[in-house]
N, C-alpha and C. Protein backbone atom coordinates (compact mmCIF):
# COMPACT_ATOMS: atom_id res chain seq x y z
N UNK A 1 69.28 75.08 117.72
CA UNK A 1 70.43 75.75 118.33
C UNK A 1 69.93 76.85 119.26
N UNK A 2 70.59 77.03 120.41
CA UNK A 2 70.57 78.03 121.05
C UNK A 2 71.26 79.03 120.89
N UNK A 3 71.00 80.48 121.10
CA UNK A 3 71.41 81.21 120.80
C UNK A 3 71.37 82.20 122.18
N UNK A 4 72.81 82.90 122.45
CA UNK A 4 72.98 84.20 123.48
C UNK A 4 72.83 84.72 123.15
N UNK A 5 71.89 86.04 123.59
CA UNK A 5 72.15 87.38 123.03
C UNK A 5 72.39 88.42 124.50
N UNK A 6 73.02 89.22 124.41
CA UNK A 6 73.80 90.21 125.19
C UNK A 6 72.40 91.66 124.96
N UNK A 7 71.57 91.89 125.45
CA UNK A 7 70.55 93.72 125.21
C UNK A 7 71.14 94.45 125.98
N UNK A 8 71.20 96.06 125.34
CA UNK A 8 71.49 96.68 126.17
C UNK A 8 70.69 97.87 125.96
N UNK A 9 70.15 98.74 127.08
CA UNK A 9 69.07 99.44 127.05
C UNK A 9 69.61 100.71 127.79
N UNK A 10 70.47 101.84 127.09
CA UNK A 10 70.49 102.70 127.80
C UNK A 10 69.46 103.72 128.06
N UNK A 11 69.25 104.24 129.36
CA UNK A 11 68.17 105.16 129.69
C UNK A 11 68.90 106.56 130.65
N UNK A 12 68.05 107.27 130.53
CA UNK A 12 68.78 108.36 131.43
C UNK A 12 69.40 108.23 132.53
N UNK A 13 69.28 107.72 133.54
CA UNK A 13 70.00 107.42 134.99
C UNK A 13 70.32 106.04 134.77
N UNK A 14 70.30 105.23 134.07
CA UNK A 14 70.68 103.70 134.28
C UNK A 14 70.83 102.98 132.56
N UNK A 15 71.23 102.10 133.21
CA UNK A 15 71.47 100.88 131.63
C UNK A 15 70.78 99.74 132.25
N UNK A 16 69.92 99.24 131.48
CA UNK A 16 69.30 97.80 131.51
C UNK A 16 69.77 96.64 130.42
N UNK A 17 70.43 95.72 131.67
CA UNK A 17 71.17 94.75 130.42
C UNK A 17 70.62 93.47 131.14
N UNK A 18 70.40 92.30 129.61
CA UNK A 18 69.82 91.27 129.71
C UNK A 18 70.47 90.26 128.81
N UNK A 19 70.54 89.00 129.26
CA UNK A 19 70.90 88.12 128.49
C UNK A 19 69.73 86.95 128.24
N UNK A 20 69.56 86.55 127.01
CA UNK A 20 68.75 85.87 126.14
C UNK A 20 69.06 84.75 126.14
N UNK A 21 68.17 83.53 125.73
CA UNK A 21 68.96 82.06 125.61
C UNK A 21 67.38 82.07 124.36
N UNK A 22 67.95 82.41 123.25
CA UNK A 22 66.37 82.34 121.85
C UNK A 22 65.22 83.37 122.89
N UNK A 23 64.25 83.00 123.20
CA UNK A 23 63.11 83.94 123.69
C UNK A 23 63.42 84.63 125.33
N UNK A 24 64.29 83.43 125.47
CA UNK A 24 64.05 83.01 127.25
C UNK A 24 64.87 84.23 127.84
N UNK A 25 64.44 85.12 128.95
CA UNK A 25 65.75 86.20 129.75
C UNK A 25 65.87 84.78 130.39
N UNK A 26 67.09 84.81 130.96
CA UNK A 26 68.31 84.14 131.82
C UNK A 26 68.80 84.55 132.66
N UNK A 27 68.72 86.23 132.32
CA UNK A 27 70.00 87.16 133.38
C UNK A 27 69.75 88.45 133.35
N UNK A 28 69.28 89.39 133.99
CA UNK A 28 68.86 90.98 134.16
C UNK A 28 69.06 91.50 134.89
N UNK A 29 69.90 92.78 134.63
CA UNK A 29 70.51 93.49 135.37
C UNK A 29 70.01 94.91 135.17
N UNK A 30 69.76 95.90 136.55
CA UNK A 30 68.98 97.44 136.02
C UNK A 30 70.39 98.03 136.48
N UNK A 31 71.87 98.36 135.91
CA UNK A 31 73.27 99.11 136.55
C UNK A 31 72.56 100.80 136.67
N UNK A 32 72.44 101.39 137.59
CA UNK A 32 71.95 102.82 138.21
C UNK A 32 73.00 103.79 138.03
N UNK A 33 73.26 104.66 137.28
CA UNK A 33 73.71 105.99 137.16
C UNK A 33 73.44 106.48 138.42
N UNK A 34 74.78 107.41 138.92
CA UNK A 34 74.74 108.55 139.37
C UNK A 34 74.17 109.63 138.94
N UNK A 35 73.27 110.40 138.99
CA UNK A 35 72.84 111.35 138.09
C UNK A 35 74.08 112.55 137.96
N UNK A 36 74.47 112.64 139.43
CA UNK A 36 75.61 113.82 139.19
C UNK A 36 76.56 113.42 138.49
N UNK A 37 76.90 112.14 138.16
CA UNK A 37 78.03 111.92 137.05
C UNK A 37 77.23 112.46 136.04
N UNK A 38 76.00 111.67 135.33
CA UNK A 38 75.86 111.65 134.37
C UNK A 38 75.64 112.98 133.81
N UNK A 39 75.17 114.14 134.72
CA UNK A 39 74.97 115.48 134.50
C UNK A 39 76.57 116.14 134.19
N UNK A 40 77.31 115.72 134.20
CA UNK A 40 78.73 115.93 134.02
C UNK A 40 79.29 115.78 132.51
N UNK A 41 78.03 115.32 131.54
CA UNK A 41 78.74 115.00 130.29
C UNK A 41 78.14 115.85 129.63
N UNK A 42 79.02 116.77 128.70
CA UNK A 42 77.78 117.32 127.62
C UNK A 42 76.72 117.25 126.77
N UNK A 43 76.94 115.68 126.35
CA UNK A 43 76.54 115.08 125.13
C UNK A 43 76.73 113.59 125.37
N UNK A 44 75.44 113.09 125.09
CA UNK A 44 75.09 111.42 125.50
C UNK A 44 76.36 110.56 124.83
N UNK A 45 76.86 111.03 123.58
CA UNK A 45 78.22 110.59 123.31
C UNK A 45 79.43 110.07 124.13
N UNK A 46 79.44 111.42 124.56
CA UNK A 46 80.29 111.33 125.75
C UNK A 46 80.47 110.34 127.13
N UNK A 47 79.35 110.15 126.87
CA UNK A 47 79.12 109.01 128.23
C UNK A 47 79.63 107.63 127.30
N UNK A 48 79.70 107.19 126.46
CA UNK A 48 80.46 106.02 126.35
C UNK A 48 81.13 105.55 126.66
N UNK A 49 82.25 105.78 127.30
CA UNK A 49 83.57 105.39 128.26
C UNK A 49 82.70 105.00 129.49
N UNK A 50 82.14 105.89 130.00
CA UNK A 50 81.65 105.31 131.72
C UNK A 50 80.90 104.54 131.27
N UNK A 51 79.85 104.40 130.26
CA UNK A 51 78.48 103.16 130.52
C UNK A 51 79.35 101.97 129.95
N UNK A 52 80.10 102.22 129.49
CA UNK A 52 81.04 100.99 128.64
C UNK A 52 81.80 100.32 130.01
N UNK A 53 82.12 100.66 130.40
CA UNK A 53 82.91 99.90 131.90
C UNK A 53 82.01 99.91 132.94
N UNK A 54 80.72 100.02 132.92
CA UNK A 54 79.76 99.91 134.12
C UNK A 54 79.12 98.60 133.39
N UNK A 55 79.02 98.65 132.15
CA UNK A 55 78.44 97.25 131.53
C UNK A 55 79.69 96.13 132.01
N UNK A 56 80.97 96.72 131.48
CA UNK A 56 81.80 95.61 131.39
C UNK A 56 82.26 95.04 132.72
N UNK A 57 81.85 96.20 133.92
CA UNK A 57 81.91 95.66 135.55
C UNK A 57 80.96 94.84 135.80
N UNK A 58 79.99 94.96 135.16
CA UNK A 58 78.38 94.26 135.72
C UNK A 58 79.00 92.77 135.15
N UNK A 59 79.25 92.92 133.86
CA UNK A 59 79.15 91.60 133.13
C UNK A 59 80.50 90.59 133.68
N UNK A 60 81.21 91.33 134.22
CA UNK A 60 82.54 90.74 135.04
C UNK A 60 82.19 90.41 136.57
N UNK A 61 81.60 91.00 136.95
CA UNK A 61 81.01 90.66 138.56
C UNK A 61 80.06 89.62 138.39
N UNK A 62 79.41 89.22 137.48
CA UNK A 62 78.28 88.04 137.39
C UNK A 62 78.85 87.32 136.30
N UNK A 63 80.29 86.87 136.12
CA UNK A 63 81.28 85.66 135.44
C UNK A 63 80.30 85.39 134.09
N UNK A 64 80.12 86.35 133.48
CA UNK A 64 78.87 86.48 131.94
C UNK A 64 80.54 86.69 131.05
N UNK A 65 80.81 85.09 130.11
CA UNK A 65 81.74 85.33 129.53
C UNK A 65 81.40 85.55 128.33
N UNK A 66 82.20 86.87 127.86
CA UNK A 66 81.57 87.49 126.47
C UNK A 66 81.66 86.21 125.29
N UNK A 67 82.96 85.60 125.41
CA UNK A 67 82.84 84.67 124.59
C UNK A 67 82.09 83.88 124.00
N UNK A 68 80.63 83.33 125.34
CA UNK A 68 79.53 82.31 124.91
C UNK A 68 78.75 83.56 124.25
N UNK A 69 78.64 84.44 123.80
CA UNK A 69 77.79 85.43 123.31
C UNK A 69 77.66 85.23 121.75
N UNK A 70 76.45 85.34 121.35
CA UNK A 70 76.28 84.73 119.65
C UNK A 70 76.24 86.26 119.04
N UNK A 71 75.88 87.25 120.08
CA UNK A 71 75.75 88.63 119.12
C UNK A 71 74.70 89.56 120.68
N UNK A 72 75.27 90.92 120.22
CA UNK A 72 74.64 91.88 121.18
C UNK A 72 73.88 92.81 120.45
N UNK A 73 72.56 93.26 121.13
CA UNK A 73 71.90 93.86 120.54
C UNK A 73 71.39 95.32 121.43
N UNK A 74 71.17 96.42 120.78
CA UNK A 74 71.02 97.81 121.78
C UNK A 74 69.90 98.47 120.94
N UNK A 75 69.17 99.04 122.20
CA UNK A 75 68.26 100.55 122.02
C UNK A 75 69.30 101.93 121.73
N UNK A 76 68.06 102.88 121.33
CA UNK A 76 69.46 104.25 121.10
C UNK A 76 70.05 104.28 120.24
N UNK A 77 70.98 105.09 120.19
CA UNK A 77 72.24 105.78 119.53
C UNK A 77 71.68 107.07 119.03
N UNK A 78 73.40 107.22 118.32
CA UNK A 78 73.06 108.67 118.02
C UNK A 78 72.66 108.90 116.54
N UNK A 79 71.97 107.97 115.91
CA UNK A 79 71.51 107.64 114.33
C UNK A 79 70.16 108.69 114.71
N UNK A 80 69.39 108.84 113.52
CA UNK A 80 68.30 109.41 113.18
C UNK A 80 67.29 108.75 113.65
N UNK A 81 65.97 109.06 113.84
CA UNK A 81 64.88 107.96 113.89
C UNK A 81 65.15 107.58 112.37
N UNK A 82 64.61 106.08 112.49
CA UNK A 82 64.67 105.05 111.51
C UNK A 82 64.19 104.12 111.65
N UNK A 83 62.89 103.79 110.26
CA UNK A 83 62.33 102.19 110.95
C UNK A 83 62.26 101.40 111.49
N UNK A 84 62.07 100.94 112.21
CA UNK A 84 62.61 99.39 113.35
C UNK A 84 62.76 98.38 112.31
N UNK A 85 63.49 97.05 113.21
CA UNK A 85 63.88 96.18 112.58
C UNK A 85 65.51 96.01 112.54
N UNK A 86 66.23 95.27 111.65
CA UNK A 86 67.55 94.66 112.00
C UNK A 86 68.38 95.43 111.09
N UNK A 87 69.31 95.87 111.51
CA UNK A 87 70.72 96.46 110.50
C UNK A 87 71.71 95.76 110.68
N UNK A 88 72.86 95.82 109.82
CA UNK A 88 74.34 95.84 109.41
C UNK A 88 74.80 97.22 110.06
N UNK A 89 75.73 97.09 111.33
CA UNK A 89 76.60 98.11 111.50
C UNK A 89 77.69 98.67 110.63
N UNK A 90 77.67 99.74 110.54
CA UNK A 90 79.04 99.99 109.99
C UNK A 90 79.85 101.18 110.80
N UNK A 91 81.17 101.61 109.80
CA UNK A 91 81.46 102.32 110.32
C UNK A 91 81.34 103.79 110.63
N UNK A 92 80.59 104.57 109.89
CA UNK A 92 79.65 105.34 109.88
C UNK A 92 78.82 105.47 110.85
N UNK A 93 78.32 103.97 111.50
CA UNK A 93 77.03 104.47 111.95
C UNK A 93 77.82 104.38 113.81
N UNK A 94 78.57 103.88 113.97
CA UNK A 94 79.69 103.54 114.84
C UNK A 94 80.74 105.41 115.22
């Protein structure tokens, strides 16, 4: 079976998003921050609304239907450092 996966890599001025087919990239995108927006938020939190609709413009301008997606996976957040490797989201960590 093949499998989609959706990465998303936020970084200071930009988000790097990629789509997977098992090992293979398929689809990569580097979406570029404004810095003067992004200097506009207090707290990396805060930026969720804008990087959330700059993903969901990217992924709508290149017809990437969320639907064929088996699962999305991200760098970051606002968790603690913590081992690498795979978690269960919850709502807590959300």
């Amino acid at each position: 079976m093949t499998y989609k996966i959706l990465t998303i890599n936020p970084g200071s001025t930009s988000t790097k998003l990629a789509i997977f087919e098992n090992e293979n990239c398929v689809w990569k995108v580097n979406v570029k921050h404004d810095s003067n927006v992004i200097d506009k938020f207090d707290h990396v939190i805060d930026q969720y609304d804008f990087r959330m609709n700059a993903i969901m413009e990217e992924l709508k301008k290149s017809k990437i239907d969320l639907s064929t997606l088996h699962t999305i996976v991200g760098r970051g957040g606002m968790l603690k450092p913590i081992e690498g490797g795979t978690y269960i989201i919850n709502d807590d960590m959300v």
